[in-house]
N, C-alpha and C. Protein backbone atom coordinates (compact mmCIF):
# COMPACT_ATOMS: atom_id res chain seq x y z
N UNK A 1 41.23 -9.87 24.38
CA UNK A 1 41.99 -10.16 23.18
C UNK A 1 43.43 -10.46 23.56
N UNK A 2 44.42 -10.32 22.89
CA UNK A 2 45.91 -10.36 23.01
C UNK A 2 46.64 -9.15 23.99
N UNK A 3 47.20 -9.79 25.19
CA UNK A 3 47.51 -8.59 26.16
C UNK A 3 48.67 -7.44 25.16
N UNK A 4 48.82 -7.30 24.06
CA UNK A 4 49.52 -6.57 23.67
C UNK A 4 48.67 -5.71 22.99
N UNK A 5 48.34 -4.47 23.47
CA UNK A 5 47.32 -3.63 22.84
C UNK A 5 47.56 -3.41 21.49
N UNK A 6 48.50 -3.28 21.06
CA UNK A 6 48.70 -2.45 19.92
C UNK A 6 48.45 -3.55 18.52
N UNK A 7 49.10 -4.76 18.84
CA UNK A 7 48.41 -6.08 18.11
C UNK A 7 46.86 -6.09 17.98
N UNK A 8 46.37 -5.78 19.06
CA UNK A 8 44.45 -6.07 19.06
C UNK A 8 43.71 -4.95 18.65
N UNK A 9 44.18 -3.62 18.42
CA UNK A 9 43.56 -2.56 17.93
C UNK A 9 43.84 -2.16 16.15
N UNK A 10 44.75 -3.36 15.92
CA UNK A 10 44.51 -3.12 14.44
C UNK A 10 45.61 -2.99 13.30
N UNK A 11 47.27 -2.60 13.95
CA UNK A 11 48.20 -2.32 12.88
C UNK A 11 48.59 -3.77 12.26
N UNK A 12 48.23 -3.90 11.43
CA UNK A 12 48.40 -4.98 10.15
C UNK A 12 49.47 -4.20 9.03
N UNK A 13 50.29 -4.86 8.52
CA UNK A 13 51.51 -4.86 7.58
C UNK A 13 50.49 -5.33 6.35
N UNK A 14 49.96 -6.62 6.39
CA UNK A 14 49.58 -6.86 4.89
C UNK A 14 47.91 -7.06 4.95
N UNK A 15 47.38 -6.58 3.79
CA UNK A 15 45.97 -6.61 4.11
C UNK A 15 45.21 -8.07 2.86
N UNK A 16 44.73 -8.92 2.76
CA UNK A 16 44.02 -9.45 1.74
C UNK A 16 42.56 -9.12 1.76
N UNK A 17 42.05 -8.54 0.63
CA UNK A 17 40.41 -8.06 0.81
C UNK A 17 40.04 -8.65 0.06
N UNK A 18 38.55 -8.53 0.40
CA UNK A 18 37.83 -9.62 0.41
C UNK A 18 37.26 -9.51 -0.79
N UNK A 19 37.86 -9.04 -2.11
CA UNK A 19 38.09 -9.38 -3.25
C UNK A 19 39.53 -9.72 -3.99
N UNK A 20 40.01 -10.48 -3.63
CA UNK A 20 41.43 -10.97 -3.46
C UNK A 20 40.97 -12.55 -3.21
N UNK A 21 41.61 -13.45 -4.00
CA UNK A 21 42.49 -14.52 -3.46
C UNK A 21 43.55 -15.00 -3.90
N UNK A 22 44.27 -15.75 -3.02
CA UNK A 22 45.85 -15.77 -2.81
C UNK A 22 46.15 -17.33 -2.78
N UNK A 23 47.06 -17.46 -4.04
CA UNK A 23 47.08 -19.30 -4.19
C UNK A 23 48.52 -19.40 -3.58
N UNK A 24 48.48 -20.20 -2.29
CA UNK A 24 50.31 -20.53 -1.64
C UNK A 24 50.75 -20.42 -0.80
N UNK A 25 51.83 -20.55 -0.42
CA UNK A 25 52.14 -20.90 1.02
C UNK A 25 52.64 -19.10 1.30
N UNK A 26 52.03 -18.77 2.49
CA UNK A 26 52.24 -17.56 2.60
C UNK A 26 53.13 -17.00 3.53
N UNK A 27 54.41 -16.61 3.80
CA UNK A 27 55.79 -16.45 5.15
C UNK A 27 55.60 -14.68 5.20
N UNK A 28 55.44 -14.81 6.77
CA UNK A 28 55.39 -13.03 7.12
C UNK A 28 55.54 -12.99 8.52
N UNK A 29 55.88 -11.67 8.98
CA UNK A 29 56.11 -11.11 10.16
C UNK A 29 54.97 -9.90 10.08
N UNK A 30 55.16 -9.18 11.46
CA UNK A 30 54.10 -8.57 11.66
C UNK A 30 52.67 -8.90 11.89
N UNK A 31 51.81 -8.30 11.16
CA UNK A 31 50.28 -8.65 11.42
C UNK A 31 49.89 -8.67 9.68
N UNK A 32 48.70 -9.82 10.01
CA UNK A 32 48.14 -10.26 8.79
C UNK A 32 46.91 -10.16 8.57
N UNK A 33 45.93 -9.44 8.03
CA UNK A 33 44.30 -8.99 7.99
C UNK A 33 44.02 -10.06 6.76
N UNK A 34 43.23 -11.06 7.10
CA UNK A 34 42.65 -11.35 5.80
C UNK A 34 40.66 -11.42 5.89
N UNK A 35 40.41 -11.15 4.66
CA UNK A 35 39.01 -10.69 4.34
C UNK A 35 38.80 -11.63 3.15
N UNK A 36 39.31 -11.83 2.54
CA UNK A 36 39.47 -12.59 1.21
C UNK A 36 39.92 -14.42 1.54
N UNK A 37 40.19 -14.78 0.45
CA UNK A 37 40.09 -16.16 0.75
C UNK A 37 42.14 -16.45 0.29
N UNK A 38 42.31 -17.54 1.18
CA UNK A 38 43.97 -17.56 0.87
C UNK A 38 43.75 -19.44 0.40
N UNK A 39 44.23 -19.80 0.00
CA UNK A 39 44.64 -21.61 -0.48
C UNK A 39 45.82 -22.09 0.15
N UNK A 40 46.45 -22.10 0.89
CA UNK A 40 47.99 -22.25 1.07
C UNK A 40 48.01 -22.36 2.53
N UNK A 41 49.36 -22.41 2.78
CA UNK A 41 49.66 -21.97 4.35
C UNK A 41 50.01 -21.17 4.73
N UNK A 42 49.42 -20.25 6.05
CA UNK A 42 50.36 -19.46 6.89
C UNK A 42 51.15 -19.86 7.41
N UNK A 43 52.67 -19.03 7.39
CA UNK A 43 53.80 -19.63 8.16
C UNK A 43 54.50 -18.30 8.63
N UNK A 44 54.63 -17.97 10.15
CA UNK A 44 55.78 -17.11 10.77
C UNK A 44 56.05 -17.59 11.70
N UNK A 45 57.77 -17.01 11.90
CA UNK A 45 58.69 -17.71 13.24
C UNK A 45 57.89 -17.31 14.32
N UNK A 46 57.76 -18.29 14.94
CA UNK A 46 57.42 -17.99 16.59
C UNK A 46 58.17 -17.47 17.29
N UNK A 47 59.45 -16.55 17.08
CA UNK A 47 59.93 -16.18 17.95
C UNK A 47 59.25 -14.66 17.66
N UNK A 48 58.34 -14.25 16.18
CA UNK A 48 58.54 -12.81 15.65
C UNK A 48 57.18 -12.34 16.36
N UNK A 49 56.56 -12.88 16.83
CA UNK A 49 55.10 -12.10 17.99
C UNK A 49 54.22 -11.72 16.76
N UNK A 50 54.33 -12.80 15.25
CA UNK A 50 53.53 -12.33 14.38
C UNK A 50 51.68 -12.67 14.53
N UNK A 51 51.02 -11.53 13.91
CA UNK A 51 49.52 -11.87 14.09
C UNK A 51 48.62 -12.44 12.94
N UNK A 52 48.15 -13.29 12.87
CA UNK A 52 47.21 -13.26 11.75
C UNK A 52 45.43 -13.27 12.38
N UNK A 53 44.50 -12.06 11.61
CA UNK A 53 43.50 -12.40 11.82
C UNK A 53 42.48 -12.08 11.12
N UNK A 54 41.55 -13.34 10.89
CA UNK A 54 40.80 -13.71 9.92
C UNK A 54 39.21 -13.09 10.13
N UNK A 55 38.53 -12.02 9.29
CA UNK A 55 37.69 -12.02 9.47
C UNK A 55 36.20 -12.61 9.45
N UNK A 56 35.13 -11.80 9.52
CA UNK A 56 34.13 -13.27 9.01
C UNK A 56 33.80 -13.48 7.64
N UNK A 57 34.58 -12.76 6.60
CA UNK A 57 34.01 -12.95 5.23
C UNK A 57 35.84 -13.65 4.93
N UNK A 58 36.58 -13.98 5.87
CA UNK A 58 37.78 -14.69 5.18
C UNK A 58 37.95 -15.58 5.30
N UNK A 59 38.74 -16.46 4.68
CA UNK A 59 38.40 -17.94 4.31
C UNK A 59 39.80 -18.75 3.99
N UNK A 60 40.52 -19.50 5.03
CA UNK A 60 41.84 -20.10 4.81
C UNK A 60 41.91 -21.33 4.56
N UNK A 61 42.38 -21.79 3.23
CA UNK A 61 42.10 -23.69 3.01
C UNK A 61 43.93 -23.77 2.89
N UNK A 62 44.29 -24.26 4.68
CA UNK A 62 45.58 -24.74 4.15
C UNK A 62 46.10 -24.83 6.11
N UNK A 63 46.77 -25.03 6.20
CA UNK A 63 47.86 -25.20 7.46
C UNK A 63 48.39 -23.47 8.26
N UNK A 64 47.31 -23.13 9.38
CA UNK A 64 48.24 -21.86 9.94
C UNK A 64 49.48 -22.33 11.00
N UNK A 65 50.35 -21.82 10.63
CA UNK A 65 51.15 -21.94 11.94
C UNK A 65 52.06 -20.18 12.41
N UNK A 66 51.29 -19.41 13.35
CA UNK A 66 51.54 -18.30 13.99
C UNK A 66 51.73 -18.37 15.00
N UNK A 67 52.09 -17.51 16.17
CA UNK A 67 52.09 -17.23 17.27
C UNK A 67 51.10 -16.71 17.57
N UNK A 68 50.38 -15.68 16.80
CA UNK A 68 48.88 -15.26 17.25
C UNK A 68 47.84 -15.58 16.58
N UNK A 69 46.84 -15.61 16.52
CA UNK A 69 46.11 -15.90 15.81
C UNK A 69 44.66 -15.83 16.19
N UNK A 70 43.81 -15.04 15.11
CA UNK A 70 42.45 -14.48 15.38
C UNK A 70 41.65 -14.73 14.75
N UNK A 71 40.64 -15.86 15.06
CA UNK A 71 39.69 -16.45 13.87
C UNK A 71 38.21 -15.64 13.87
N UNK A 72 37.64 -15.31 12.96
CA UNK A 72 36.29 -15.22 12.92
C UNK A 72 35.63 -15.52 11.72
N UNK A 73 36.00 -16.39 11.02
CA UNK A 73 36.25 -17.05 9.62
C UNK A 73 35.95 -18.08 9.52
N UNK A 74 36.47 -18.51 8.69
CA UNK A 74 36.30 -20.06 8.22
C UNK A 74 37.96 -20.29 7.96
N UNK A 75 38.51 -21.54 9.08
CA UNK A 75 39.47 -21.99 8.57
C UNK A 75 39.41 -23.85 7.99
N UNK A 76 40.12 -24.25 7.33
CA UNK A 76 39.86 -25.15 6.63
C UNK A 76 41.50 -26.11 7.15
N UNK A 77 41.63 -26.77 7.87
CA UNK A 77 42.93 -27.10 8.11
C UNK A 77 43.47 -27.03 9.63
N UNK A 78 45.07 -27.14 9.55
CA UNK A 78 45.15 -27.53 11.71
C UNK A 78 45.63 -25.97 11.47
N UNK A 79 45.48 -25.62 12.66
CA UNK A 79 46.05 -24.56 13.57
C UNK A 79 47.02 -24.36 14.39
N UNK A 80 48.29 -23.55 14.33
CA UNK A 80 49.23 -24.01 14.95
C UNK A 80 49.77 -22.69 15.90
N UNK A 81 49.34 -22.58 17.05
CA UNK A 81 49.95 -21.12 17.48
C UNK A 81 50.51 -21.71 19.08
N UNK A 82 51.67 -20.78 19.14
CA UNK A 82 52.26 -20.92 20.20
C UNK A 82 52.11 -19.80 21.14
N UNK A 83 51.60 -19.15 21.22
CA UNK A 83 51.06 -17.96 22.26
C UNK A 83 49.55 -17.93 22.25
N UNK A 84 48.74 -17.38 21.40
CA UNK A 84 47.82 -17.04 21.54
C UNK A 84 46.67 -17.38 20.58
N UNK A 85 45.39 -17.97 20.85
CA UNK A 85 44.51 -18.04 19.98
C UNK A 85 42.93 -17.57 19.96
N UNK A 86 42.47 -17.03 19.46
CA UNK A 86 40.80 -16.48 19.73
C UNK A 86 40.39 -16.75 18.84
N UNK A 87 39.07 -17.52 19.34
CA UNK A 87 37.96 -17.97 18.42
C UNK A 87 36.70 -17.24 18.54
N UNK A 88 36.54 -16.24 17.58
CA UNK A 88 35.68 -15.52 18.06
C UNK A 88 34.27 -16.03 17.31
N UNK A 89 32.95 -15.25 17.68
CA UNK A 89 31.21 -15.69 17.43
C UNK A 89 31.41 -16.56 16.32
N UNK A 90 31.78 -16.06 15.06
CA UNK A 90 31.28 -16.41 13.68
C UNK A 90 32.82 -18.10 13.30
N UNK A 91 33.62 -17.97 14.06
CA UNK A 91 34.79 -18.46 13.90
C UNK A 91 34.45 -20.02 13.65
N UNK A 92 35.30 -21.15 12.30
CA UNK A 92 34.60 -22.07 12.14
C UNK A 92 35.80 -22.68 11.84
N UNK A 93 36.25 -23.58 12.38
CA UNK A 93 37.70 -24.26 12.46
C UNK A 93 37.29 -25.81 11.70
N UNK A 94 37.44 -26.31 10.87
CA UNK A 94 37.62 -27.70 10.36
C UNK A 94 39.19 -27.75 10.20
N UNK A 95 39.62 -28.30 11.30
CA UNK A 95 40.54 -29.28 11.15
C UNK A 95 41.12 -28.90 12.80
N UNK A 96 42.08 -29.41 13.60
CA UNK A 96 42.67 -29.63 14.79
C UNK A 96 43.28 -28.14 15.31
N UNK A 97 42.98 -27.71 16.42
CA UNK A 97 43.85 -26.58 16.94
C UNK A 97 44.96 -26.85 17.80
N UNK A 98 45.91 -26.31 17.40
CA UNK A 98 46.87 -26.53 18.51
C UNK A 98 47.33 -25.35 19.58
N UNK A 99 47.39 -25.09 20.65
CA UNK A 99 47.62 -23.85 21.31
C UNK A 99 47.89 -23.71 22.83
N UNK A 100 48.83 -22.83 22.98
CA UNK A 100 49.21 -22.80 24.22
C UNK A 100 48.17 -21.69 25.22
N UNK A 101 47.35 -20.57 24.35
CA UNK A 101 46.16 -19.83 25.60
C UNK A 101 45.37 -19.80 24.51
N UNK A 102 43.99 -20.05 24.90
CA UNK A 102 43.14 -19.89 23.98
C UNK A 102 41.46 -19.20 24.75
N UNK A 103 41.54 -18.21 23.96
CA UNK A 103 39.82 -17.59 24.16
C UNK A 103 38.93 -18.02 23.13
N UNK A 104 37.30 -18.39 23.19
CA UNK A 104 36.72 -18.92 22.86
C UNK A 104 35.30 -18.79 22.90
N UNK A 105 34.94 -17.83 22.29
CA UNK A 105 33.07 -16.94 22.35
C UNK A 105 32.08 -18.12 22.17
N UNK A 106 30.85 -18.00 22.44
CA UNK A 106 29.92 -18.77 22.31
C UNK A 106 29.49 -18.70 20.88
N UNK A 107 29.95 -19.72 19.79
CA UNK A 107 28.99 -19.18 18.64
C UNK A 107 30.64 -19.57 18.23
N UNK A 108 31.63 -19.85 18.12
CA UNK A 108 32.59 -20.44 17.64
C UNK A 108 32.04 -21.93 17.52
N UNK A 109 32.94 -22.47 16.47
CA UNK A 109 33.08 -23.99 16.26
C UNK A 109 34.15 -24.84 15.84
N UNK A 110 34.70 -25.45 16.31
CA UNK A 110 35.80 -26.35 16.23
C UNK A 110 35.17 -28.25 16.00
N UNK A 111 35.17 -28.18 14.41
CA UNK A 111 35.67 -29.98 13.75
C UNK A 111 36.61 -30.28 13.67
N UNK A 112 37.07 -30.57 15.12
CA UNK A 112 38.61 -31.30 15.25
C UNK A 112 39.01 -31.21 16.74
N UNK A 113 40.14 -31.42 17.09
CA UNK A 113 40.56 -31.75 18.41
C UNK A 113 41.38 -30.30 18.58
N UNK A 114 40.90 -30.13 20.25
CA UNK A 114 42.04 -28.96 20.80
C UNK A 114 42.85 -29.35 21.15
N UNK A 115 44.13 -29.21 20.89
CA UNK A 115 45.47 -29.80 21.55
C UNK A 115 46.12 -28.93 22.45
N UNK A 116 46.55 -28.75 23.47
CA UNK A 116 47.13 -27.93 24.50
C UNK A 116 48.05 -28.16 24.29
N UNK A 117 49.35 -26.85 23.85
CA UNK A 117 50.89 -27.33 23.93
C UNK A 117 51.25 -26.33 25.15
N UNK A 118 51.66 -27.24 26.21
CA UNK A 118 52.14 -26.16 27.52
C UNK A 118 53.11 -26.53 27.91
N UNK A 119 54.01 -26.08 29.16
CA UNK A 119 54.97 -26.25 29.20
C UNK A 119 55.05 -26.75 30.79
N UNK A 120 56.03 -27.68 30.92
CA UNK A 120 55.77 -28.24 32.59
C UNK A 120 56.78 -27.74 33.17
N UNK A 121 57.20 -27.84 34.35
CA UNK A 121 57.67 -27.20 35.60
C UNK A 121 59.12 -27.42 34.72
N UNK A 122 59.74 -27.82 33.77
CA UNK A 122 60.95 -28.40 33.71
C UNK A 122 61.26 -27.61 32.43
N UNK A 123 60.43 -26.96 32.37
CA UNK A 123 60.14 -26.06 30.73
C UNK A 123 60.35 -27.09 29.54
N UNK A 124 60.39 -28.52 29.68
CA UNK A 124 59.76 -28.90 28.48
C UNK A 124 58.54 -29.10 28.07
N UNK A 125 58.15 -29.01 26.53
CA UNK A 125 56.57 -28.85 26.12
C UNK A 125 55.83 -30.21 26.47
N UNK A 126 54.53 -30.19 26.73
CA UNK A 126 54.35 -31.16 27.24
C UNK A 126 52.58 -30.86 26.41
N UNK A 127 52.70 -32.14 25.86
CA UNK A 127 51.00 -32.09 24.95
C UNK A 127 50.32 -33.16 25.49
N UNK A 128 48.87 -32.27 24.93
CA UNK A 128 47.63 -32.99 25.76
C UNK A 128 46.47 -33.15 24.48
N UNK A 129 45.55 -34.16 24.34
CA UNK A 129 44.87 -33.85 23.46
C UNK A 129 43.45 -34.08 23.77
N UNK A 130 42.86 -33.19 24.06
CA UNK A 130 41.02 -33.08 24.28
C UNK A 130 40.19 -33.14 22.56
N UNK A 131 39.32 -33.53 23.28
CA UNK A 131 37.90 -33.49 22.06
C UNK A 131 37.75 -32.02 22.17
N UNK A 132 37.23 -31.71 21.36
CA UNK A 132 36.16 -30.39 21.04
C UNK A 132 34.61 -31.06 20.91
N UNK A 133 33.93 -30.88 21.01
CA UNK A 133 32.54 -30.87 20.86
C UNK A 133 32.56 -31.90 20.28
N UNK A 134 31.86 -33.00 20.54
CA UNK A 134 31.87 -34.57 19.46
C UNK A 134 30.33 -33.98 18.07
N UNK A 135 30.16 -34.39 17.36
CA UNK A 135 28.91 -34.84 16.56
C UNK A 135 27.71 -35.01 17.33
N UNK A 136 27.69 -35.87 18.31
CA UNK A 136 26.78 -35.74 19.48
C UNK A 136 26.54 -35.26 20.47
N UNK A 137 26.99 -33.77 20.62
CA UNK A 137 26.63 -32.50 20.93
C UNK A 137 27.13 -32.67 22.46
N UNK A 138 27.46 -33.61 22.85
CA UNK A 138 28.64 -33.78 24.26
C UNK A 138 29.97 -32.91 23.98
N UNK A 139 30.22 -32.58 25.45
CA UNK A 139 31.09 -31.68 25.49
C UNK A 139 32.40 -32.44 25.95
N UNK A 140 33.61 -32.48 26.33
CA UNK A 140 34.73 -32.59 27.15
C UNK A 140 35.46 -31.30 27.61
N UNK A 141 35.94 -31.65 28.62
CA UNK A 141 36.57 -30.60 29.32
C UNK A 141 37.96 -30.38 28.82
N UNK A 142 38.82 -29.20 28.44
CA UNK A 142 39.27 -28.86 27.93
C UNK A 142 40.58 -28.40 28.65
N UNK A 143 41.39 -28.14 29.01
CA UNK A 143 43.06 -27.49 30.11
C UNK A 143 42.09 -25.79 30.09
């Protein structure tokens, strides 16, 4: 998971359950549990080491952009994390990921392109853009 233990074992600031949904663009620090379904976007500074992670009964139709980020859900939209991303078994991405480390279980799915944002010897960002899995069940190789 995320080399920061205390992020991957669970302290979340805001919880959405999975009788809850949430219409809008949503701005936070800390950690974000959702179970429930959100409409909007996630948005925290990348400098704040914020987490969001989605379980398998939660459901995001809108634009994430975090530094961490933990799918086992259904997201609906691009993905935007600058540290860290896990796609775990049940995890179902329609729309583009963008990410600088990414873990990735068998039984995840990505409809859209992985984009690698890394950084080159000169520390400027430097992007790359791979397929994910085409329609015709071909693979490409990925950073």
């Amino acid at each position: 998971m995320l080399g920061n233990k205390n992020k991957a074992t669970g302290h979340y600031d805001t919880l959405v359950s999975n009788k809850s949904e949430f219409i809008g663009d949503l701005h936070f620090s800390g950690g974000l549990h959702i179970d429930g379904r959100i409409k909007g976007n996630l948005i925290a500074d990348e400098q704040s080491g914020a987490v969001v992670r989605i379980s398998e009964t939660g459901v995001v139709e809108g634009e994430i952009r975090v530094p961490n980020i933990i799918i086992n859900g259904t997201v609906v939209g691009n993905v935007y994390s600058g540290q860290h991303v896990e796609l775990a078994k049940k995890a179902l991405v329609n729309g583009d990921v963008h990410y600088n480390m990414m873990e990735m279980v068998m039984g995840a799915q990505v409809n859209g392109s992985l984009i690698h944002q890394g950084k080159d010897k000169n520390g400027k960002g430097r992007k790359s853009k791979e397929s994910a899995v085409g329609s015709e069940g071909t693979e490409t190789k990925v950073d």
